[in-house]
Protein backbone atom coordinates (compact mmCIF):
# COMPACT_ATOMS: atom_id res chain seq x y z
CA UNK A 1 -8.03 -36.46 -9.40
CA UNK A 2 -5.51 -38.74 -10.95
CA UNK A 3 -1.97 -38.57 -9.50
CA UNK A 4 0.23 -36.36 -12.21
CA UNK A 5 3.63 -34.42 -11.63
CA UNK A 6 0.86 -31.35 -11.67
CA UNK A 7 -0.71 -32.61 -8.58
CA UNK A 8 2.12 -34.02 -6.88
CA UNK A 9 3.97 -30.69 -6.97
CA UNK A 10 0.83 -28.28 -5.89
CA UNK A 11 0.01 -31.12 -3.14
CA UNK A 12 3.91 -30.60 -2.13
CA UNK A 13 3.69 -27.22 -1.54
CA UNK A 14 0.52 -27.07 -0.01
CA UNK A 15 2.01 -29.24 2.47
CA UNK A 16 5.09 -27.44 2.90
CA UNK A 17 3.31 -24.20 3.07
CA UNK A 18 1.04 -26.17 6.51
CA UNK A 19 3.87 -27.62 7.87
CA UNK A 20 5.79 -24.21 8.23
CA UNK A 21 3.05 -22.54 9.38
CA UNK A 22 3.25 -20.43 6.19
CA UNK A 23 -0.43 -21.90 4.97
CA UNK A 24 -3.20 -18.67 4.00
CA UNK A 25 -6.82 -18.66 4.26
CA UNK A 26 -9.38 -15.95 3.20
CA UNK A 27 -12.08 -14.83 5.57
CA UNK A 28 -15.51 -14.13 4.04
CA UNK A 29 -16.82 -10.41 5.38
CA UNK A 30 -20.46 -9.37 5.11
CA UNK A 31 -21.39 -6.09 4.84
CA UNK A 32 -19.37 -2.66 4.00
CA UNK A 33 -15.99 -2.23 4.93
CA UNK A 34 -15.69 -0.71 8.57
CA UNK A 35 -14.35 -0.84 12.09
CA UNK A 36 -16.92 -2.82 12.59
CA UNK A 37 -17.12 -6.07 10.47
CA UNK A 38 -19.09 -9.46 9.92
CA UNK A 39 -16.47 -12.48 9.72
CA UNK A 40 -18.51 -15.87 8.75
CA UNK A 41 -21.45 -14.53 10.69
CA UNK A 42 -19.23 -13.14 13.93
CA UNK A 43 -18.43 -9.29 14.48
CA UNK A 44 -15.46 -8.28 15.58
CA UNK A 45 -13.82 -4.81 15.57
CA UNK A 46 -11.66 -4.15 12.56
CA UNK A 47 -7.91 -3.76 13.23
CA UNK A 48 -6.63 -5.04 9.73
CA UNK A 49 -8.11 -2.56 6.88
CA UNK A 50 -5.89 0.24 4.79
CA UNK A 51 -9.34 2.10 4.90
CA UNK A 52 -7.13 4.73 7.40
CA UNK A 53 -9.88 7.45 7.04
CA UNK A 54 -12.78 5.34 6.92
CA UNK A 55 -13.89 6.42 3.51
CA UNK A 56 -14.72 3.62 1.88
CA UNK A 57 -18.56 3.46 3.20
CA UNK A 58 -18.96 7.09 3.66
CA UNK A 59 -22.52 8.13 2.56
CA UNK A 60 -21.20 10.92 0.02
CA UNK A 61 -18.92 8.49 -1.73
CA UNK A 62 -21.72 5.60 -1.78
CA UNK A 63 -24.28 8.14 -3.48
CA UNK A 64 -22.04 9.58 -6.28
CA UNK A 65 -21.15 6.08 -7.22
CA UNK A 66 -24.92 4.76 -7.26
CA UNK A 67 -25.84 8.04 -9.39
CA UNK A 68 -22.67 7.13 -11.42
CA UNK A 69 -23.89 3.98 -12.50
CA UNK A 70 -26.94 5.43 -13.54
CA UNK A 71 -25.07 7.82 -16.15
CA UNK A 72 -22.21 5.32 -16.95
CA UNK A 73 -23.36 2.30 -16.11
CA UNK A 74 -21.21 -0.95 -14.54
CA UNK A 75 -18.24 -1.81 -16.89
CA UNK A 76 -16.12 0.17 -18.43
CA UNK A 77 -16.12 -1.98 -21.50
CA UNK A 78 -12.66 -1.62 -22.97
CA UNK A 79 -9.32 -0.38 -22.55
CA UNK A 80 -8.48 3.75 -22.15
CA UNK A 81 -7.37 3.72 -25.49
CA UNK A 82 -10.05 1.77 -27.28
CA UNK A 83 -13.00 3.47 -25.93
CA UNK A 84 -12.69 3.12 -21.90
CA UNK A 85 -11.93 6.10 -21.24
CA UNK A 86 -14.75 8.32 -19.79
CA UNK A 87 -15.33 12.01 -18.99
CA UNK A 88 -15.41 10.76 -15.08
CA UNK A 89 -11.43 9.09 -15.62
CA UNK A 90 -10.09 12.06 -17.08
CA UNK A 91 -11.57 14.33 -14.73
CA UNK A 92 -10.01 12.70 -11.71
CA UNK A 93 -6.65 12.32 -13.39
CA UNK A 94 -6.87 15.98 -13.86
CA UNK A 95 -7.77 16.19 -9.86
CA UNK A 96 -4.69 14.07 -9.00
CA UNK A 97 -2.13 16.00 -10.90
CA UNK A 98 -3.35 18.71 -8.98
CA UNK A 99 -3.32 17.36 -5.93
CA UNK A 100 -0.06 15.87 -5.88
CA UNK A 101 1.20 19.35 -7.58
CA UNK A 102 2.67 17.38 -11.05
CA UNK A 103 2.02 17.97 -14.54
CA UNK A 104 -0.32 15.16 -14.88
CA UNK A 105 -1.73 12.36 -13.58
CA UNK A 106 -2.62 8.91 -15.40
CA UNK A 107 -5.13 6.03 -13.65
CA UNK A 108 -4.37 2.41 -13.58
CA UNK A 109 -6.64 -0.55 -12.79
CA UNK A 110 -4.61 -1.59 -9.73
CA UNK A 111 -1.03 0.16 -7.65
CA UNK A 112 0.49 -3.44 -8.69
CA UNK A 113 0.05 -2.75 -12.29
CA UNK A 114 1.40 0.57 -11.91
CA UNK A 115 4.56 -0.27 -10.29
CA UNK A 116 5.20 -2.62 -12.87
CA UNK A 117 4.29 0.00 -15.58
CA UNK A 118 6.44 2.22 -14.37
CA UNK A 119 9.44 0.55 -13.75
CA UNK A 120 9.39 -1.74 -16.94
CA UNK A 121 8.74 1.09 -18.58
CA UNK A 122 11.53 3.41 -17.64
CA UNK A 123 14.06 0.67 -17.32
CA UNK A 124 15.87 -1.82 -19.54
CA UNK A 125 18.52 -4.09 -19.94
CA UNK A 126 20.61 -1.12 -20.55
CA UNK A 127 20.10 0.17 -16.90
CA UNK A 128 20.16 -0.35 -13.47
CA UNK A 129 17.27 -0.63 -10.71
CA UNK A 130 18.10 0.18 -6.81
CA UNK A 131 15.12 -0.52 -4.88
CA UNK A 132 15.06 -0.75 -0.64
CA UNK A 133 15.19 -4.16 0.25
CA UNK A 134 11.76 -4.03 2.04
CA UNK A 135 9.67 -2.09 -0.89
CA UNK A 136 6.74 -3.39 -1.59
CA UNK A 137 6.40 -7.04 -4.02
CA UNK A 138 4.86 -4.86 -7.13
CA UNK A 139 8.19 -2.73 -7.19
CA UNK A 140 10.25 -5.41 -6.54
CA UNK A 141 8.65 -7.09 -9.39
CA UNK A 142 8.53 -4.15 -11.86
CA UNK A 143 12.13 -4.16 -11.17
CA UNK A 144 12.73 -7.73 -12.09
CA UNK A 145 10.64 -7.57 -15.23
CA UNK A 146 12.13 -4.58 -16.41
CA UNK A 147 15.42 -6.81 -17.01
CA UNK A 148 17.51 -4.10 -15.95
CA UNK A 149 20.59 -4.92 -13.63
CA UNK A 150 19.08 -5.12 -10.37
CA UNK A 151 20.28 -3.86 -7.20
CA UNK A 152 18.48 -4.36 -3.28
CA UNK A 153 20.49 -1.93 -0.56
CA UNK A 154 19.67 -2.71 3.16
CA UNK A 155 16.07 -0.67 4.20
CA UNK A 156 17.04 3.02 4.69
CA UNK A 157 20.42 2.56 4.63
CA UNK A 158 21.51 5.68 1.99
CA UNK A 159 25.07 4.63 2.37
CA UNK A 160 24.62 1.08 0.78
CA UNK A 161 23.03 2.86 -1.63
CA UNK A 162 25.65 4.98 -2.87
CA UNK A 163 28.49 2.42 -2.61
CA UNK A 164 26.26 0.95 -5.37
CA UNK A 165 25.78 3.60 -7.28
CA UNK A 166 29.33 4.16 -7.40
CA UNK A 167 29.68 1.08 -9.19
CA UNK A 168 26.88 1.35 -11.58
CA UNK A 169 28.17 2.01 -15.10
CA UNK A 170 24.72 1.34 -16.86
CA UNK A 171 22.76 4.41 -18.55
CA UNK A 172 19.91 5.31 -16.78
CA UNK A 173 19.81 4.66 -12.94
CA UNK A 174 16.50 4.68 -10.87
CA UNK A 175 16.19 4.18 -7.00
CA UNK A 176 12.78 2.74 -6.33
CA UNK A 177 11.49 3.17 -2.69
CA UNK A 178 8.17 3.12 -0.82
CA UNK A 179 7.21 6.05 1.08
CA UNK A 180 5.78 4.50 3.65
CA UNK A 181 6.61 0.85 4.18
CA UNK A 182 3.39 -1.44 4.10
CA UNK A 183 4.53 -3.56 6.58
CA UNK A 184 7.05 -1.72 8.98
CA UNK A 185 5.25 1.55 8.73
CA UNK A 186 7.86 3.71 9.10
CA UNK A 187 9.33 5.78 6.09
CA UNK A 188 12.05 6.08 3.82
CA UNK A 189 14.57 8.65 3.71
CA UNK A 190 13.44 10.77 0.94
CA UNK A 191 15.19 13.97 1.55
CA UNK A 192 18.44 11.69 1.24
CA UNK A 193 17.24 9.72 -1.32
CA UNK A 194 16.60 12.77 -3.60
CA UNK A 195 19.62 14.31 -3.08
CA UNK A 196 21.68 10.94 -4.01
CA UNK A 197 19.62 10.98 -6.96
CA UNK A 198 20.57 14.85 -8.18
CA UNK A 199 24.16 13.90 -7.41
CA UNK A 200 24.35 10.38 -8.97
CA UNK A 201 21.59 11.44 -12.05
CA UNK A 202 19.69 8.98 -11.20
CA UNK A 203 15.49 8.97 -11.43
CA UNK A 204 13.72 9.01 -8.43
CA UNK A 205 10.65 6.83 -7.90
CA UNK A 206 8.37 6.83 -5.24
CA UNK A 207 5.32 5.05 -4.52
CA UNK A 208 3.16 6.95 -1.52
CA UNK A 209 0.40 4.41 -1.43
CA UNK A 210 0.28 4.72 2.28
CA UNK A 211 1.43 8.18 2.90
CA UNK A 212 -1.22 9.81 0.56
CA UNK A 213 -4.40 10.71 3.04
CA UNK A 214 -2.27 11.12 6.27
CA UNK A 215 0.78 12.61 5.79
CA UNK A 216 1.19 16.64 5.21
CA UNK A 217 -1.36 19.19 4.52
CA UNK A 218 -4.20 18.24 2.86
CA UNK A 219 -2.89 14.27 2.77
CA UNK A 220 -1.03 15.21 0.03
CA UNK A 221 1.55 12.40 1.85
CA UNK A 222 5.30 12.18 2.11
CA UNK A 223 6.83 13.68 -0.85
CA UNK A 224 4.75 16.65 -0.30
CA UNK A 225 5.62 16.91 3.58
CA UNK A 226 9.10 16.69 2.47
CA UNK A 227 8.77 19.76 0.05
CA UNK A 228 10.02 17.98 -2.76
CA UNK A 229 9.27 18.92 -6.63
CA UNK A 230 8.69 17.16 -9.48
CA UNK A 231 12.06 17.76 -10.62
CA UNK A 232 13.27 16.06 -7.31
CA UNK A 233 10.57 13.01 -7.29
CA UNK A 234 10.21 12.47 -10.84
CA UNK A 235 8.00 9.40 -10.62
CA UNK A 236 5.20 9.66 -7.75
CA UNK A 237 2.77 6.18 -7.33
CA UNK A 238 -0.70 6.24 -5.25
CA UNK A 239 -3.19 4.16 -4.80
CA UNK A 240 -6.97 4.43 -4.39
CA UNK A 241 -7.71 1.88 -2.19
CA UNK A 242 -6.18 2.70 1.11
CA UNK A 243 -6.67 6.54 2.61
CA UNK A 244 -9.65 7.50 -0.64
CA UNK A 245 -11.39 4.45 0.45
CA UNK A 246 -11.74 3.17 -3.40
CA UNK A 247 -10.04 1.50 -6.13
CA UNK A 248 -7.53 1.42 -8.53
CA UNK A 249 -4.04 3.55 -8.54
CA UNK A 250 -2.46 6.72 -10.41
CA UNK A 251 0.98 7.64 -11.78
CA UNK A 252 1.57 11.63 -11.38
CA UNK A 253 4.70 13.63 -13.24
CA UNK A 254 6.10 15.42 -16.11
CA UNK A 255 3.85 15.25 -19.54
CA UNK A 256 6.37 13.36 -20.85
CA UNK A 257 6.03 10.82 -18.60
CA UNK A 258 2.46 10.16 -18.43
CA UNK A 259 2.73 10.50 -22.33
CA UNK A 260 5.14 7.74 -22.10
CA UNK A 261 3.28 5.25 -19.90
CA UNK A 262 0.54 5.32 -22.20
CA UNK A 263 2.28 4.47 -25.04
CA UNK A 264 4.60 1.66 -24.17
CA UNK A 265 2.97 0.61 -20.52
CA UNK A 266 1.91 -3.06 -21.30
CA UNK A 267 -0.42 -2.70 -17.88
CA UNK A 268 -1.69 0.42 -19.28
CA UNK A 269 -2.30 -0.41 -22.64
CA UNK A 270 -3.42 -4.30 -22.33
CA UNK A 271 -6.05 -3.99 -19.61
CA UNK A 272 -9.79 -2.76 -19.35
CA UNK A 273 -10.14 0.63 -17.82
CA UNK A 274 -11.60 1.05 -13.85
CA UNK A 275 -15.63 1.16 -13.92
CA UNK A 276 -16.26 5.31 -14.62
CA UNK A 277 -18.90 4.96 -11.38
CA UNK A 278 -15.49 4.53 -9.24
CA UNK A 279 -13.74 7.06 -10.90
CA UNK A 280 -16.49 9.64 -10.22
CA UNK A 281 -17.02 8.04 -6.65
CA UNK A 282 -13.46 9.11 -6.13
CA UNK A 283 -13.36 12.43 -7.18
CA UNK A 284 -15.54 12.98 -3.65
CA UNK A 285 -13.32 10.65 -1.52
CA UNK A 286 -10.56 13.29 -2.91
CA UNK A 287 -12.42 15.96 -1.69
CA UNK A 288 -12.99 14.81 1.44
CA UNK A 289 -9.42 13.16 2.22
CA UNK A 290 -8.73 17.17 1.28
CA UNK A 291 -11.09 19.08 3.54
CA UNK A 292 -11.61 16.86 6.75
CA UNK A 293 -8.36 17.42 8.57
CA UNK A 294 -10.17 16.21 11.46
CA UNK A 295 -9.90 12.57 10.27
CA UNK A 296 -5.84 12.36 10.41
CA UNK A 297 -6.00 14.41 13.49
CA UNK A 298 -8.00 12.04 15.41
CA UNK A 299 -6.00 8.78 13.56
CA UNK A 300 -2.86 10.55 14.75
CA UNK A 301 -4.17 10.68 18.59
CA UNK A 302 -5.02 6.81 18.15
CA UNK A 303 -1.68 5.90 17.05
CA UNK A 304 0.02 7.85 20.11
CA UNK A 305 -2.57 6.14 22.39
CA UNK A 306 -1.72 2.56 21.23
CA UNK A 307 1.76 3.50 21.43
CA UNK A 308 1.70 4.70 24.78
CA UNK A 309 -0.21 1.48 25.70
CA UNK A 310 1.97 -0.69 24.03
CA UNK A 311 4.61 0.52 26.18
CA UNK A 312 3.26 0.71 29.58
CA UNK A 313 2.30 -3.35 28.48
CA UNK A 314 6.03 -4.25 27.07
CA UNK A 315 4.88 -5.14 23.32
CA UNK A 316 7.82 -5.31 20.75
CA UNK A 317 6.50 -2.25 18.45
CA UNK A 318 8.44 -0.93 15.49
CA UNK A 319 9.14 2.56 15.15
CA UNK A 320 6.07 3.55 13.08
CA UNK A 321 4.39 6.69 13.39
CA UNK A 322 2.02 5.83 10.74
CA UNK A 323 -1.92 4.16 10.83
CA UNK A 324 0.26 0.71 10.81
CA UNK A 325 1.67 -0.36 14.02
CA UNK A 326 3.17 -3.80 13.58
CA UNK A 327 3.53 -5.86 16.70
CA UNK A 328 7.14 -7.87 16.10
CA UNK A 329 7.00 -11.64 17.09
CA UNK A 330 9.46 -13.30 14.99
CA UNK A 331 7.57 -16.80 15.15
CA UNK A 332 5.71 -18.67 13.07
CA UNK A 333 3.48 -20.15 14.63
CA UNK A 334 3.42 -17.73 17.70
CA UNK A 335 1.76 -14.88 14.98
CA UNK A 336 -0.38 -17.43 14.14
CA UNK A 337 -1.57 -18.46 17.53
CA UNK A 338 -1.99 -14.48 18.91
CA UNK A 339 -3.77 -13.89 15.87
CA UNK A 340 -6.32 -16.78 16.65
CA UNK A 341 -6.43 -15.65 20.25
CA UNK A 342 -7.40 -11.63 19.22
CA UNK A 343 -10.31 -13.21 16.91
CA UNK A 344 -12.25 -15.00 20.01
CA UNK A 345 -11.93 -12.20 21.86
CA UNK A 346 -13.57 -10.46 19.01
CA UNK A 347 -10.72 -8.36 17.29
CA UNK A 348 -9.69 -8.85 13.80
CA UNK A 349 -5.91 -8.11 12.97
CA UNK A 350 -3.41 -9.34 10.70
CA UNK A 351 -1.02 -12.52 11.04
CA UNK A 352 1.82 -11.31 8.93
CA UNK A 353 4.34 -13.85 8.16
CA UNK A 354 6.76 -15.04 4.92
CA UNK A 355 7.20 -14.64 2.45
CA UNK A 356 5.60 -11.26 2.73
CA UNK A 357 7.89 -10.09 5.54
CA UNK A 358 11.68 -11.40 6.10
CA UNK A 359 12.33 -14.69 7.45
CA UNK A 360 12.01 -14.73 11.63
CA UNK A 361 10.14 -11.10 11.77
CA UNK A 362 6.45 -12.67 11.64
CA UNK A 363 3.86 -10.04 13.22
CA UNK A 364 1.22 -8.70 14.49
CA UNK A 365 0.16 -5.78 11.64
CA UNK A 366 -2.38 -3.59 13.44
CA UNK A 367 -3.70 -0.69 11.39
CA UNK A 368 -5.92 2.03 12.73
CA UNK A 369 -8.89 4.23 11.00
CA UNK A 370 -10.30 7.86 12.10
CA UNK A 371 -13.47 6.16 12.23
CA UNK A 372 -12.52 3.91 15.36
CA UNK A 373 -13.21 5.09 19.11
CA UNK A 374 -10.55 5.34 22.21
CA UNK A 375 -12.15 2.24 24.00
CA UNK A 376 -11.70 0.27 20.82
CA UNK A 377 -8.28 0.93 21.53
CA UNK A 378 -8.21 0.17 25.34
CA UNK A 379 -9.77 -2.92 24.62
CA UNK A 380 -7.41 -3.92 22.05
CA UNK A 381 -4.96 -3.53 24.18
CA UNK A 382 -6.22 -5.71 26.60
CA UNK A 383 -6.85 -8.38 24.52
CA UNK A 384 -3.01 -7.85 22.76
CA UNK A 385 -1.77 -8.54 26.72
CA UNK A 386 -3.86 -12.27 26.93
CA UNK A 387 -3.37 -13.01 23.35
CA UNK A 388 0.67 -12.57 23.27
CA UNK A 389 0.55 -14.62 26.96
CA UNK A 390 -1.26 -17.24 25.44
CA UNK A 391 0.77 -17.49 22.34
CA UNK A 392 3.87 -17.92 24.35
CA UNK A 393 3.05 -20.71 26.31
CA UNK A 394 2.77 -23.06 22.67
């Protein structure tokens, strides 16, 4: 290729991206998604999926969706309000409502698209955004394309929060926070939150990807552990792909709301609707993720076995009680290294490093399923001891 400013600047940060330690690669799986997994023709044991109940290749699931594509076919075909939306879509948004106890429930393609939708939506230059300084990109970037005045207050930390809202002057205030944090694990203040929000009249929006499936009865996830109404959480965000094992997100609230988003959300409006044979799939993953408490009570028991572990080995854990147990390194390079090391001895976990966590908080994120065993633990375990000595010795 010809030398142009183009491909000098993408070689530049390429190289920058190598030279930090910063640089990503993909890793090409074979097979179904499990605890078990294929890796360019190696197995290892699966410590890096959001598949927390192991859904996602559950035999139930697998034959509605093969019997879905015989009724509805592959592709949706068009948007939900051209002529993409199917019998099996509105079904499972009625399923949702009711399972998150709102008024409705509306489906997007993707939990990124429906942070953005909902926060664009709401918000204008008019107003002001709050969001936790560790939320998740897609709220962060919702909040930045809304154009409102936008506002980060230190993670958890409801006092920074209300010295801002004390100063906000704009109309309409909205204080955007994870429930669960994707890469700490641990979760946000919500009781605290909603009660700033009553007293400051600001909206309160919530996205529960990670909660939803194992948290509270049923998995019905944070907001619902916490007791808190629609009136109190006016704006509640899951996604699909994580606890139901499938694909795509939802929006739940007031009929205005939902009545709202598809109207004026661009991501709503502008994009072709999930394939109906996931839709339909996911009405039984619901079900399931419902009925079989047994799932988060066995996930639960692995988490306080790794934890337990961890200590009596001296790893640097975070204070998550949640599927996602992040190791804390703080190096670059380190992550990298103890990442490498966990692969040859067969384990598969995540190198997390900038930009997607802070600067000099690079870890280990190790996320757990109901459908992994004890010793798969143990062993882990082991292998976290040799990999973290060997990563310290670079």
């Amino acid at each position: 290729m010809q030398s142009t400013p183009l491909k000098t600047k993408l070689e530049s940060g390429l190289a920058f991206a190598a030279n930090q330690n910063l640089y990503r690669s993909r890793r090409v799986t074979e097979g179904p998604q499990a605890v078990n997994v294929v890796v360019d023709g190696k197995p290892y044991v699966n410590f890096c999926s959001n598949d927390y109940l192991g859904l996602a290749n559950h035999p139930d699931v697998c034959r509605v969706f093969k019997n879905a594509v015989d009724q509805y076919g592959l592709g949706s075909g068009s948007a939900h309000l051209i002529c993409g939306h199917s019998r099996a879509h509105h079904a499972l948004e009625e399923e949702l409502a009711a399972f998150t106890g709102r008024e409705r429930a509306l489906l997007f393609s993707s939990g990124y698209m429906a942070n953005m939708a909902c926060i664009s939506t709401l918000a204008g230059n008019s107003d002001t955004v709050f969001e936790d300084r560790l939320n998740h990109a897609s709220l962060i970037d919702g909040g930045l394309l809304s154009g409102a005045n936008f506002k980060r207050y230190r993670h958890g930390d409801v006092g920074h929060l209300e010295a801002l809202l004390m100063k906000a002057t704009d109309h309409l205030k909205l204080i955007v926070t994870d429930g669960v944090f994707s890469m700490d694990g641990d979760t946000a203040p919500l009781q605290q939150l909603a009660e700033l929000a009553q007293t400051w009249q600001a909206v309160l929006v919530v996205d529960d990807a990670h909660g939803f499936g194992v948290i509270g009865t049923q998995g019905r996830g944070l907001v619902n552990d916490q007791n808190l109404s629609q009136d109190e959480v006016p704006v509640l965000v899951g996604t699909l792909g994580k606890s139901f094992g499938s694909f795509g997100a939802f929006v739940s609230g007031s009929n205005e709301l939902i009545e709202t988003l598809i109207q004026q959300a661009r991501t709503y409006i502008y994009t072709t609707a999930m394939p109906s044979a996931i839709a339909e799939a996911t009405r039984v993953s619901l079900k399931l993720l419902m009925q079989d408490d047994w799932r988060r009570d066995k996930l639960h028991a692995l988490v306080n076995q790794f934890r337990a572990g961890a200590e009596q080995i001296g790893l640097n854990l975070l204070p998550s009680l949640s599927p996602i147990q992040p190791v804390l390194i703080g190096d670059n390079l380190k992550t990298l290294l103890a990442g490498r090391a966990l692969m040859a001895q067969g384990f598969l976990v995540g190198a997390i490093r900038p930009p997607t966590v802070p600067k000099g908080s690079a870890r280990l994120r190790i996320t757990f399923s109901a459908n992994h065993e004890p010793n798969q633990v143990d062993r882990l375990l082991d292998a976290l001891k040799l990999a973290l000595h060997e990563s310290a010795k670079s």
